[in-house]
Protein backbone atom coordinates (compact mmCIF):
# COMPACT_ATOMS: atom_id res chain seq x y z
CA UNK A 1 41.19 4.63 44.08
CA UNK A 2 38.47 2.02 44.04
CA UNK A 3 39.04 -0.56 41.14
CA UNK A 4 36.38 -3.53 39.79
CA UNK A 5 37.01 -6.66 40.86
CA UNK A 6 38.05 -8.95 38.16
CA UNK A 7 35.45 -11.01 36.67
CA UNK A 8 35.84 -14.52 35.74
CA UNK A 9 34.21 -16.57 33.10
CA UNK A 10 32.37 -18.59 35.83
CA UNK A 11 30.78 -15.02 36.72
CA UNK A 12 28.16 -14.40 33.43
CA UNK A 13 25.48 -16.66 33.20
CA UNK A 14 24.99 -18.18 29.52
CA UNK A 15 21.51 -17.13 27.74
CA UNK A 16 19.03 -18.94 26.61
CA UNK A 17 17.50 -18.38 23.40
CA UNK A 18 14.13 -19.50 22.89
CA UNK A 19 12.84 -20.11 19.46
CA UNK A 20 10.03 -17.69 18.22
CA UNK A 21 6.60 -18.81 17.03
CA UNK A 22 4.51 -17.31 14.15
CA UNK A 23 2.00 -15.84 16.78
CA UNK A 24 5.09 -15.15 19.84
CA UNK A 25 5.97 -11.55 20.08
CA UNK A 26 9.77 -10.72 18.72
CA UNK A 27 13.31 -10.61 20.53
CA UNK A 28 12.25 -6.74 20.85
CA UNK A 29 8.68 -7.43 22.53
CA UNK A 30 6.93 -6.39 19.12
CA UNK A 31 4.32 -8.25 18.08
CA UNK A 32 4.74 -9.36 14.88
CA UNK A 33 3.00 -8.08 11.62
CA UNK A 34 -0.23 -9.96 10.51
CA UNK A 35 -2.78 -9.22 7.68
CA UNK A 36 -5.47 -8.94 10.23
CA UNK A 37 -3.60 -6.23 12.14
CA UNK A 38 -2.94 -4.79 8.62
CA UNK A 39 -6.24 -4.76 7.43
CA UNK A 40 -7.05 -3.10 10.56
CA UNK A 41 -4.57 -0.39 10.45
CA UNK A 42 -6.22 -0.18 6.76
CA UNK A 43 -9.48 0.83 8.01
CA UNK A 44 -8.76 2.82 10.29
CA UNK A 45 -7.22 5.25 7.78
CA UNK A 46 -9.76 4.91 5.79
CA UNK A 47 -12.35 6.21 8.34
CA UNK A 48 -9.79 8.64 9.33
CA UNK A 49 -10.21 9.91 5.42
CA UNK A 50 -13.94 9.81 5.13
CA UNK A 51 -14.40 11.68 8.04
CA UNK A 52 -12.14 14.39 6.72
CA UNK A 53 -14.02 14.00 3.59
CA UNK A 54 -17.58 14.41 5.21
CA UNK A 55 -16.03 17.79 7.12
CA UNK A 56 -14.39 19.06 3.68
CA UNK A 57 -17.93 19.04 2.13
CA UNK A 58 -19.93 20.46 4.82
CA UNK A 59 -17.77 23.50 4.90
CA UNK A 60 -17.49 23.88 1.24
CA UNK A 61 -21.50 24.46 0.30
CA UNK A 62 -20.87 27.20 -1.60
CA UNK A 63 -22.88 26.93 -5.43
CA UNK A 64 -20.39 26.96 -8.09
CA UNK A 65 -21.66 26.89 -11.55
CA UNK A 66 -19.77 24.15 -13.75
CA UNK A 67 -20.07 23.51 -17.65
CA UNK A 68 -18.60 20.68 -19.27
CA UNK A 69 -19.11 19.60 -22.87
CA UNK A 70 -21.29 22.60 -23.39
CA UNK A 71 -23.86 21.55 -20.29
CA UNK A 72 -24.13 23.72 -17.05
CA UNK A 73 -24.40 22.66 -13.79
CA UNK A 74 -24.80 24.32 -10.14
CA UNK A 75 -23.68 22.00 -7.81
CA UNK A 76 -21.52 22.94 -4.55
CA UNK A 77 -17.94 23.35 -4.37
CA UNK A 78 -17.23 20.46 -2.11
CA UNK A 79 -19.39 17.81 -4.87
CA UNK A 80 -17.25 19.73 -8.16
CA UNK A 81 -13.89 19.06 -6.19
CA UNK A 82 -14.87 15.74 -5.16
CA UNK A 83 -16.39 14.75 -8.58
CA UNK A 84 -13.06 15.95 -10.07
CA UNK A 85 -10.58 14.19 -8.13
CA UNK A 86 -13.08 10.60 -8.20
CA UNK A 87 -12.35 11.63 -12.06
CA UNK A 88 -8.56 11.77 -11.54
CA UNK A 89 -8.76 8.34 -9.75
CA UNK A 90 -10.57 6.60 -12.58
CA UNK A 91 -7.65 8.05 -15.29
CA UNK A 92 -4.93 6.85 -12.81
CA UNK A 93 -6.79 3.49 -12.16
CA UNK A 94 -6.98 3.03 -16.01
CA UNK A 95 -3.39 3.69 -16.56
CA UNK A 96 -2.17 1.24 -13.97
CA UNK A 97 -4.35 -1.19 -15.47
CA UNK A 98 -3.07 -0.70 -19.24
CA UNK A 99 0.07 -0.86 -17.39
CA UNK A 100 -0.41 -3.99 -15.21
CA UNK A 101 -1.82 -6.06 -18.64
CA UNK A 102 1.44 -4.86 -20.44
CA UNK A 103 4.03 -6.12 -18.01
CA UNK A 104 2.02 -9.55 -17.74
CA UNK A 105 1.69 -9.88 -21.58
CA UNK A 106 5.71 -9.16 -22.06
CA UNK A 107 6.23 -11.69 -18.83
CA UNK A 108 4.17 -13.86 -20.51
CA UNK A 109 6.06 -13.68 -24.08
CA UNK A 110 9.42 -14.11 -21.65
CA UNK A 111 8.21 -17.06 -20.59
CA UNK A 112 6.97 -18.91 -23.91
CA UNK A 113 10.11 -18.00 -25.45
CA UNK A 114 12.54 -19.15 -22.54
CA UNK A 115 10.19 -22.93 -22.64
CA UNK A 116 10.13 -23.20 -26.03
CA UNK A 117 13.36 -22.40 -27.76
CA UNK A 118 12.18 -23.90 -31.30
CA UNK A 119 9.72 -21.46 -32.21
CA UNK A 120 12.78 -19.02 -31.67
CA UNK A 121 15.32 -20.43 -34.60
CA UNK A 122 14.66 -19.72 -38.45
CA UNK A 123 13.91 -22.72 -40.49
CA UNK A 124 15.77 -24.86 -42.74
């Protein structure tokens, strides 16, 4: 029965460690995350999506009659569904706005309250 030698301390070689830059690739050869490569990534998708957008109408030229607010329309399905979900955008963008302004204005009263305990006390 064959059996390892024994291996002695002298045996393994130490590592080095080499500190790593902003720019230098990782421990794991990964380059690391920057907001060009993100923007990049960004439009990419984006492309990706108008081009699936631009197919999505061309197939869907079929004229669909639409009324709204007692008006009536003949447009193509591909421009109604589009037009709707721009619409849904717009509601959710609004939202996240009224949203966005309450946090900051209760942040805001956090803040003035927390540097200015006076105002906070009752009078005399």
């Amino acid at each position: 029965m064959a059996t390892d030698p024994p291996t002695s301390a002298s045996d393994e070689r130490p590592t080095v460690s080499t500190p790593t830059t902003a720019g230098s690739p990782s421990a794991h050869g990964a380059p690391a995350l920057t907001r060009a490569s993100a923007v990049w990534v960004a439009t990419a998708a984006a492309l990706l999506l108008l081009i699936l957008l631009i197919v999505f109408m061309l197939q869907n030229t079929t004229k669909v009659e639409v009324h709204l607010l007692g008006m009536a329309a003949t447009i193509s399905l591909g421009m109604a569904l589009l037009i709707a979900a721009v619409g849904g955008g717009v509601v959710v963008a609004i939202a996240g706005v009224a949203r966005v302004a309450q946090l900051r204005m209760n942040a805001r009263r956090t803040r003035r309250g927390a540097s200015d305990p006076e105002e906070t006390r009752d009078g005399p």
